[in-house]
PDB file of N, CA and C in Angstrom:
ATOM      1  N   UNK A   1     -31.855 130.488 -53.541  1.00  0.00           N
ATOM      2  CA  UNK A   1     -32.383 130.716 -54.876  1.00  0.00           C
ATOM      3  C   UNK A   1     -31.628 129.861 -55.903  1.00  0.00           C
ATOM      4  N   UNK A   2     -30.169 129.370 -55.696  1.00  0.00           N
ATOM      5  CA  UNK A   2     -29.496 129.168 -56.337  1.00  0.00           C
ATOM      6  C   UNK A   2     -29.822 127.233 -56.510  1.00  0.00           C
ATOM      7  N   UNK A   3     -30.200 126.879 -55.587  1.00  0.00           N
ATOM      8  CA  UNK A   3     -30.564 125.549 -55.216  1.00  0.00           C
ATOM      9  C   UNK A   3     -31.975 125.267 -55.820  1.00  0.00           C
ATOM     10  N   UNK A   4     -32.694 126.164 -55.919  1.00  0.00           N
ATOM     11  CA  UNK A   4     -33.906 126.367 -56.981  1.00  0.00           C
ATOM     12  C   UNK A   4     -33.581 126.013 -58.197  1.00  0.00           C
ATOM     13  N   UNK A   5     -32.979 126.556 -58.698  1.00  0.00           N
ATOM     14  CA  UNK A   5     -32.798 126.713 -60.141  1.00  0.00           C
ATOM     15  C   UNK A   5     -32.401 125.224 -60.707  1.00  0.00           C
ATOM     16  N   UNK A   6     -32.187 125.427 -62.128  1.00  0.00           N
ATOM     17  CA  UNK A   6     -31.743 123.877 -62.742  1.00  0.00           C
ATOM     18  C   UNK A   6     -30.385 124.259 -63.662  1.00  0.00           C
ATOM     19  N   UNK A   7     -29.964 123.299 -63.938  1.00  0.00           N
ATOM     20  CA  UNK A   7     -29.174 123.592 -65.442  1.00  0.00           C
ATOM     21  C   UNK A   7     -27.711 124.553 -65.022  1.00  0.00           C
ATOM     22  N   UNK A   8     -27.545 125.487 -65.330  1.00  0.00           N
ATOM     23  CA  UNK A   8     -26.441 126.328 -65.586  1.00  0.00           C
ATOM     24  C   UNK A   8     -27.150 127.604 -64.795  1.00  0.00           C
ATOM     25  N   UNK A   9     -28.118 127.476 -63.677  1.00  0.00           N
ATOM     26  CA  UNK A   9     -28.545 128.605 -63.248  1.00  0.00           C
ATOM     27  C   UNK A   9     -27.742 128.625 -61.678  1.00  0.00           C
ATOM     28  N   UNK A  10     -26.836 130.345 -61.694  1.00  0.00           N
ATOM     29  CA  UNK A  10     -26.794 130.921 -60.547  1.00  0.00           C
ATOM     30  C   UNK A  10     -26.256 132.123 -60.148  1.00  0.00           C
ATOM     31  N   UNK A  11     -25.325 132.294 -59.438  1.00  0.00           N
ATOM     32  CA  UNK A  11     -25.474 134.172 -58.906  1.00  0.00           C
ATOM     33  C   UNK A  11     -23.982 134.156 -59.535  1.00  0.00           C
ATOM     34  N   UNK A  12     -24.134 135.550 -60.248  1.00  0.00           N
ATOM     35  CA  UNK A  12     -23.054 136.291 -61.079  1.00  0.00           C
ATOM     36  C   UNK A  12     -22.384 137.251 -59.629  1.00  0.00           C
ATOM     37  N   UNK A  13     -21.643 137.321 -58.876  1.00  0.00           N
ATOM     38  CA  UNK A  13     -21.698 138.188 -57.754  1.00  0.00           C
ATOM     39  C   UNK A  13     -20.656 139.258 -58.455  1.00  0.00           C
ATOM     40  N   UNK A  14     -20.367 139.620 -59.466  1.00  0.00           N
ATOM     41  CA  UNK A  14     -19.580 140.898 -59.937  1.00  0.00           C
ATOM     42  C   UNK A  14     -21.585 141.641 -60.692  1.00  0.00           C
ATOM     43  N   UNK A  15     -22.207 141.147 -60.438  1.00  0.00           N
ATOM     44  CA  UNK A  15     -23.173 142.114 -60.953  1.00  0.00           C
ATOM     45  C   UNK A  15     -24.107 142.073 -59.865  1.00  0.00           C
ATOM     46  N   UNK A  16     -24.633 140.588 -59.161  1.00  0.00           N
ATOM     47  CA  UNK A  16     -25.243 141.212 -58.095  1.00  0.00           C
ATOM     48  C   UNK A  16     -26.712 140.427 -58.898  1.00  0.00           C
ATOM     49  N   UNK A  17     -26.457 139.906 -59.445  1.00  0.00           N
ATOM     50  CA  UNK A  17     -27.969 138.928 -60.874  1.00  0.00           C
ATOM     51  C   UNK A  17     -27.667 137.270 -60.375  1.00  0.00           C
ATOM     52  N   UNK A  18     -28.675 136.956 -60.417  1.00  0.00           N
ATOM     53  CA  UNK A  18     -29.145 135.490 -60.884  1.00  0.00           C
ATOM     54  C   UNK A  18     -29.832 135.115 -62.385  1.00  0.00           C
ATOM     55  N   UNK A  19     -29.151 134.295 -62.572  1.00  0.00           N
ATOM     56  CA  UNK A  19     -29.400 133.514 -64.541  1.00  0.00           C
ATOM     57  C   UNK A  19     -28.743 132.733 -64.862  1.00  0.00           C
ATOM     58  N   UNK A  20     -28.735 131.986 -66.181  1.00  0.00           N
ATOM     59  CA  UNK A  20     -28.179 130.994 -66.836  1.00  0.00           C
ATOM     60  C   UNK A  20     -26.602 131.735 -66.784  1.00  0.00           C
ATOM     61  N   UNK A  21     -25.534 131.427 -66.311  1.00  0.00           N
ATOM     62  CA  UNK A  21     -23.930 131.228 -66.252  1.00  0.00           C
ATOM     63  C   UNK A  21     -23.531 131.420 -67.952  1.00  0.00           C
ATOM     64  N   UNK A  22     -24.199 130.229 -67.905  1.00  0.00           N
ATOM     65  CA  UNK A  22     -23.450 130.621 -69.411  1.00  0.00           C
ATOM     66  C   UNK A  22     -23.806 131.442 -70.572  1.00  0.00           C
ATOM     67  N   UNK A  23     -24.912 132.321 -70.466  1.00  0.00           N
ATOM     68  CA  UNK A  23     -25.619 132.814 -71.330  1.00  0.00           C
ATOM     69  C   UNK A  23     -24.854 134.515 -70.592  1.00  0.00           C
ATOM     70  N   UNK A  24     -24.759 134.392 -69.416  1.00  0.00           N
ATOM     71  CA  UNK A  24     -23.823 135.447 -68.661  1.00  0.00           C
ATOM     72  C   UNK A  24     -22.466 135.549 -69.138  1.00  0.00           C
ATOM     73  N   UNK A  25     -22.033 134.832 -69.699  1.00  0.00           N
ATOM     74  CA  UNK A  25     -20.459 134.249 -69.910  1.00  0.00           C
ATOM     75  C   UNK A  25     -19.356 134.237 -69.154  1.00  0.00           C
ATOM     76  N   UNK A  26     -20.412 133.427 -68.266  1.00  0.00           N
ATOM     77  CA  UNK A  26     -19.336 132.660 -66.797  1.00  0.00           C
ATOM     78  C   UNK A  26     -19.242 131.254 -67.191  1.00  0.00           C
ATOM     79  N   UNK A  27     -17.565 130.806 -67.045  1.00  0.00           N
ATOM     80  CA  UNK A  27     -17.765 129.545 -67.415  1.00  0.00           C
ATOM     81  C   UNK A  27     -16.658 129.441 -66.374  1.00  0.00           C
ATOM     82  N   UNK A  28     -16.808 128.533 -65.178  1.00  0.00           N
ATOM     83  CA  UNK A  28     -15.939 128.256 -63.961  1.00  0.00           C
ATOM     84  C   UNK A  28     -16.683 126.895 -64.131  1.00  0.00           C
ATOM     85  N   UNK A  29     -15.274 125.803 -64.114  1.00  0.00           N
ATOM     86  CA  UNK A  29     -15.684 124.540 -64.440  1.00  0.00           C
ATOM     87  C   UNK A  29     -15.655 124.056 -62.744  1.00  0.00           C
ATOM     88  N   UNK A  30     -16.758 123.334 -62.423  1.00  0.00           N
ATOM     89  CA  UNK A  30     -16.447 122.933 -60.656  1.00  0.00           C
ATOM     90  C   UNK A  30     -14.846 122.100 -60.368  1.00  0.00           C
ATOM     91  N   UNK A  31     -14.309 121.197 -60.989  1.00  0.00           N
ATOM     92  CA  UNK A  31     -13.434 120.615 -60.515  1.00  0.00           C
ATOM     93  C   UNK A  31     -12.215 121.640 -60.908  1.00  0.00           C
ATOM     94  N   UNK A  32     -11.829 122.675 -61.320  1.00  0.00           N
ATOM     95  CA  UNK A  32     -10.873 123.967 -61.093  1.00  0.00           C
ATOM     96  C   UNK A  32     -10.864 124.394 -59.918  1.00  0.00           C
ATOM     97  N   UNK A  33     -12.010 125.118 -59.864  1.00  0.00           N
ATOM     98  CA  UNK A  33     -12.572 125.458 -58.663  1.00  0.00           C
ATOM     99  C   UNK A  33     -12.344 125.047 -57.480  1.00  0.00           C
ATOM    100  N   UNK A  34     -12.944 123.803 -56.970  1.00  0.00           N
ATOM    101  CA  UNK A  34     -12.453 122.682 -56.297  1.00  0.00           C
ATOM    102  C   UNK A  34     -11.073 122.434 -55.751  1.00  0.00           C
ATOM    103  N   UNK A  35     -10.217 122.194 -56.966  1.00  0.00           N
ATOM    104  CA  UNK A  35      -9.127 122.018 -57.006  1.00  0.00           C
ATOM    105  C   UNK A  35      -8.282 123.268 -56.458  1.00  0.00           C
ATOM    106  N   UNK A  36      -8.707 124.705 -56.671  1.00  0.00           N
ATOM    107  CA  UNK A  36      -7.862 125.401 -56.157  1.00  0.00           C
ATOM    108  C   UNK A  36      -7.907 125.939 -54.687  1.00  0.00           C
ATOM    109  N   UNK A  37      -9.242 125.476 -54.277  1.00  0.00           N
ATOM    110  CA  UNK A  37      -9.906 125.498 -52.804  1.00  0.00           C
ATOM    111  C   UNK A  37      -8.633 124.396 -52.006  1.00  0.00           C
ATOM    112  N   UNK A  38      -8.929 123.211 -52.578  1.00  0.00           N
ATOM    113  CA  UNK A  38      -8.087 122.305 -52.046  1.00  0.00           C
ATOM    114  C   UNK A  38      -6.245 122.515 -51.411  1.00  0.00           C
ATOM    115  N   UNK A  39      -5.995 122.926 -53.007  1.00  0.00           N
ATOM    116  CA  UNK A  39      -4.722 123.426 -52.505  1.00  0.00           C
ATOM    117  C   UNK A  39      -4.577 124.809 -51.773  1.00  0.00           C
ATOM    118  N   UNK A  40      -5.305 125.914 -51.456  1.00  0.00           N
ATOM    119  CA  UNK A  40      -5.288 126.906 -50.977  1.00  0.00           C
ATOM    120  C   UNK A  40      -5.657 126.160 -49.850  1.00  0.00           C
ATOM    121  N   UNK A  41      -6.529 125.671 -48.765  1.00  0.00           N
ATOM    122  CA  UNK A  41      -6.737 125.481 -48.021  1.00  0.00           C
ATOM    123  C   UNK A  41      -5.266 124.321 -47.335  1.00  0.00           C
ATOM    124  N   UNK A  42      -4.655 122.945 -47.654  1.00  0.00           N
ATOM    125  CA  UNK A  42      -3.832 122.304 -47.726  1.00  0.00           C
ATOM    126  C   UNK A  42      -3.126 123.410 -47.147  1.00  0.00           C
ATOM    127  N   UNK A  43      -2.187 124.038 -48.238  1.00  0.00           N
ATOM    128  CA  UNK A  43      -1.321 125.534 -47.852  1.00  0.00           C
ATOM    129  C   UNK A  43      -1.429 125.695 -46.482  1.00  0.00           C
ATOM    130  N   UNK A  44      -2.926 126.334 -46.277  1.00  0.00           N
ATOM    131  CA  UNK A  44      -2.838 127.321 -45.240  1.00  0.00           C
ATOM    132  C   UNK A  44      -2.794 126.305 -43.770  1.00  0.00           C
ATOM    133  N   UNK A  45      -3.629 125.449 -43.982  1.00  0.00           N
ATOM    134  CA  UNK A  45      -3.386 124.309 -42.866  1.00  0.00           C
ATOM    135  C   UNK A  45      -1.633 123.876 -42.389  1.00  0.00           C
ATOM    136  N   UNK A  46      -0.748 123.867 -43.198  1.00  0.00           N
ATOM    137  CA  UNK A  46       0.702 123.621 -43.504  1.00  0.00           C
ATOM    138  C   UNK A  46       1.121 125.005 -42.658  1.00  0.00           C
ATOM    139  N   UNK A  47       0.736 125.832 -43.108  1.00  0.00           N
ATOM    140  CA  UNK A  47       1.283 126.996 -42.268  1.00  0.00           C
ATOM    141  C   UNK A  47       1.058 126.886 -40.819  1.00  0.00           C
ATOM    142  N   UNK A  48      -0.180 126.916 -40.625  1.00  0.00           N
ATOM    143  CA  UNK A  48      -1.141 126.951 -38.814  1.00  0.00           C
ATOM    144  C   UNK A  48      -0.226 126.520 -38.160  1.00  0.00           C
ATOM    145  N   UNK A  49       0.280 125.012 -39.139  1.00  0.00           N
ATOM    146  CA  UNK A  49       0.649 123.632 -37.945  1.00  0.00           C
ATOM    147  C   UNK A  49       2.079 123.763 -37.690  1.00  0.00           C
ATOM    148  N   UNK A  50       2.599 124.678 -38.664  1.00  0.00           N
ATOM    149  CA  UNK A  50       4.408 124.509 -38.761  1.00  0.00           C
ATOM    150  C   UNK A  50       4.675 125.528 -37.711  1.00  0.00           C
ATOM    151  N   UNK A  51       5.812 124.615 -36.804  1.00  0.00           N
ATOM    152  CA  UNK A  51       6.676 125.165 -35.637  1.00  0.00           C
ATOM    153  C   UNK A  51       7.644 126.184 -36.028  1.00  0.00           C
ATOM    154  N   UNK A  52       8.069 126.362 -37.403  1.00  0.00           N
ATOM    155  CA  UNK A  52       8.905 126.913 -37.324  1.00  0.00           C
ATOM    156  C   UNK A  52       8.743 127.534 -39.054  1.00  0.00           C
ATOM    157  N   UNK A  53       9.572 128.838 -39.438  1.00  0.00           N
ATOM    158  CA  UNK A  53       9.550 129.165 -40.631  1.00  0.00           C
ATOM    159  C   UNK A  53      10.918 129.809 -41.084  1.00  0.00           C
ATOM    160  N   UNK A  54      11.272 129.548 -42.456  1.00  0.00           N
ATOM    161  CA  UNK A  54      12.547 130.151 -42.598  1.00  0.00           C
ATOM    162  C   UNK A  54      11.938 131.649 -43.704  1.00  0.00           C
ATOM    163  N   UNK A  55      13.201 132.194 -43.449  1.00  0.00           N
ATOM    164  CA  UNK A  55      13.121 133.697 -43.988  1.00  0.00           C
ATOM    165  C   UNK A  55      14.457 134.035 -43.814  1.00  0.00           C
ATOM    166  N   UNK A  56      14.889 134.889 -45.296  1.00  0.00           N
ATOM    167  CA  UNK A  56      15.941 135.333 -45.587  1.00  0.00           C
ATOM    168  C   UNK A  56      15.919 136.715 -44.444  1.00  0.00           C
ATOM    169  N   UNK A  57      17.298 136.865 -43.807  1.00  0.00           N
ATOM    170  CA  UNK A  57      17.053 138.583 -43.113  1.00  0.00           C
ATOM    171  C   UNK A  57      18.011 139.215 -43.767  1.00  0.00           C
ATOM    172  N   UNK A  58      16.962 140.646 -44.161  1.00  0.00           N
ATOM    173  CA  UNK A  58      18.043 141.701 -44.691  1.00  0.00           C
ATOM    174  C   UNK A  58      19.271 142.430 -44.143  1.00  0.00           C
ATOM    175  N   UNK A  59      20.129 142.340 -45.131  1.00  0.00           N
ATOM    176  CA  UNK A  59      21.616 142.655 -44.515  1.00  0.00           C
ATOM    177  C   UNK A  59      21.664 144.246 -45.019  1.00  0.00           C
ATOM    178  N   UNK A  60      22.387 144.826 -44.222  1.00  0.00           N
ATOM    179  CA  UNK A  60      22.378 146.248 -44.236  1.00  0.00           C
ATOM    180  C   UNK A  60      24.139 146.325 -45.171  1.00  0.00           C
ATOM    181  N   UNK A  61      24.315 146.570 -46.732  1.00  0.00           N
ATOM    182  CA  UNK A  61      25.178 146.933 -47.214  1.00  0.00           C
ATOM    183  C   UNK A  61      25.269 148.194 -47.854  1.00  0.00           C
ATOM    184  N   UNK A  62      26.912 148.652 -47.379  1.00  0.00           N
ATOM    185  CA  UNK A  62      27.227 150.271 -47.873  1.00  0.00           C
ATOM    186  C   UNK A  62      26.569 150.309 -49.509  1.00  0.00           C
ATOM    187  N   UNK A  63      26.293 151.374 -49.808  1.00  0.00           N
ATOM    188  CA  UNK A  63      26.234 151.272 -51.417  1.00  0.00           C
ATOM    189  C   UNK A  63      27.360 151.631 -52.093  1.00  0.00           C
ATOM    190  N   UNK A  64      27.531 150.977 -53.866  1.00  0.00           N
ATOM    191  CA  UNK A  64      28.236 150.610 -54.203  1.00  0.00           C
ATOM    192  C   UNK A  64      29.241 152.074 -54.528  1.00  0.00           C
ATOM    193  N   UNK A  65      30.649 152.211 -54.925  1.00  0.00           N
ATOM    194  CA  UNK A  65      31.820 152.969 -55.572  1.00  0.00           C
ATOM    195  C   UNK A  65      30.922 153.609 -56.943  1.00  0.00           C
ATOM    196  N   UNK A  66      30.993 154.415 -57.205  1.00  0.00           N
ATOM    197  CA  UNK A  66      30.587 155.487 -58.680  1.00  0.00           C
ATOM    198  C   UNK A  66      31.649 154.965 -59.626  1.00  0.00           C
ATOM    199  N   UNK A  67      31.283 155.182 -60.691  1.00  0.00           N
ATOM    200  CA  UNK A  67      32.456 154.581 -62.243  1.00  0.00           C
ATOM    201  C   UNK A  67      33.185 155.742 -62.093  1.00  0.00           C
ATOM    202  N   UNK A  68      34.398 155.452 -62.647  1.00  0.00           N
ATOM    203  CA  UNK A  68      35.789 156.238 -63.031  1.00  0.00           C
ATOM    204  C   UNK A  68      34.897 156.746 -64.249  1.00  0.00           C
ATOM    205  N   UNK A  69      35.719 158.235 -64.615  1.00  0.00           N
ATOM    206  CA  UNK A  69      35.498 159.219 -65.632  1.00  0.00           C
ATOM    207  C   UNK A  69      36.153 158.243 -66.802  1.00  0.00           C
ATOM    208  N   UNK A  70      35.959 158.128 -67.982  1.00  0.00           N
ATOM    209  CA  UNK A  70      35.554 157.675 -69.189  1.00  0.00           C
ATOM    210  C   UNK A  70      37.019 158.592 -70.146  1.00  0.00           C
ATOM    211  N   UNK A  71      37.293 159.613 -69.338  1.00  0.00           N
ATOM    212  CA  UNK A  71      39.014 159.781 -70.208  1.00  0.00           C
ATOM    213  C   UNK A  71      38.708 161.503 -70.951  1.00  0.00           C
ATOM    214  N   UNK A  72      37.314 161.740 -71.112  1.00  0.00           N
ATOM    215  CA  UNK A  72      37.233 162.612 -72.071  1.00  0.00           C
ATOM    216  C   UNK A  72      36.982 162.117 -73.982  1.00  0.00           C
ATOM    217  N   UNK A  73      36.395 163.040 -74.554  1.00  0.00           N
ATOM    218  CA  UNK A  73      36.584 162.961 -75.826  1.00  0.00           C
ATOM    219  C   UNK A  73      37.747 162.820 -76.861  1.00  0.00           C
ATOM    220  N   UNK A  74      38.106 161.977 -77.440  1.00  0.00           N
ATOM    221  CA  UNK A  74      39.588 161.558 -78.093  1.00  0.00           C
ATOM    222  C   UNK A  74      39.661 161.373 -79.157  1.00  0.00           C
ATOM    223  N   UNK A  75      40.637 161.641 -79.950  1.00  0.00           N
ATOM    224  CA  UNK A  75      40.942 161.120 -81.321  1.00  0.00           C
ATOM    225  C   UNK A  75      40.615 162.421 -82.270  1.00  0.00           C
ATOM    226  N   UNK A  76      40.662 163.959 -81.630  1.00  0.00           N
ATOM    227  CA  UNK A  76      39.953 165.184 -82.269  1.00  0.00           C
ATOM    228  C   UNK A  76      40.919 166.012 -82.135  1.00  0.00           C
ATOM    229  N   UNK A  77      42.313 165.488 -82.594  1.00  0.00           N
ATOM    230  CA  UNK A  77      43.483 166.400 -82.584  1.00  0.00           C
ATOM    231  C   UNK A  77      43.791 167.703 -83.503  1.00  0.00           C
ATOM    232  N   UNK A  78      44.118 168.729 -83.307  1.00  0.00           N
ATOM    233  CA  UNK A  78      44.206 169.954 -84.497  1.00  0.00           C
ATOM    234  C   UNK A  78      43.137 170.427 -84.000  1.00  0.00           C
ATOM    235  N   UNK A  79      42.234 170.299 -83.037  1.00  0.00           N
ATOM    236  CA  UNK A  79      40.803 171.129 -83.062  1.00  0.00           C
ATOM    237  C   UNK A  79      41.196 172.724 -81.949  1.00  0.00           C
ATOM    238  N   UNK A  80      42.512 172.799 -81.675  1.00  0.00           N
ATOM    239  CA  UNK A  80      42.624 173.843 -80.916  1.00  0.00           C
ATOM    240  C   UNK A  80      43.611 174.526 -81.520  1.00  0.00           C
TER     241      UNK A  80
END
């Protein structure tokens, strides 16, 4: 249907409609688009092919010492 159409006509797929894009107020420019296909795909090809991968491994550390007490309230002499 979409190959039918002319101009700025095609499928909105968050509604599930065919119409003018921009009168919809979809504006996805093709070479964005394109472009992020490209590098998403690149990526994932890079992954398939790689022999090997690095990754940090988690180290198992004690948790940390609690703060020392702070001394009490001071400087409130004569109050007893």
């Amino acid at each position: 249907k979409v190959k039918q159409g002319s101009g700025n006509f095609g499928y909105n797929a968050a509604t599930g409609e065919y119409g003018d894009m921009i009168e919809m107020g979809i504006l996805d420019p093709a070479k964005v688009t394109r472009s992020a296909l490209q590098a998403a795909s690149s990526i994932a090809s890079l992954m398939i092919t790689t022999e090997a991968m690095i990754a940090d491994v988690a180290e198992d550390k004690p948790a940390g010492g609690g703060m020392p007490d702070m001394g009490g309230m001071g400087g409130m002499g004569g109050m007893m």
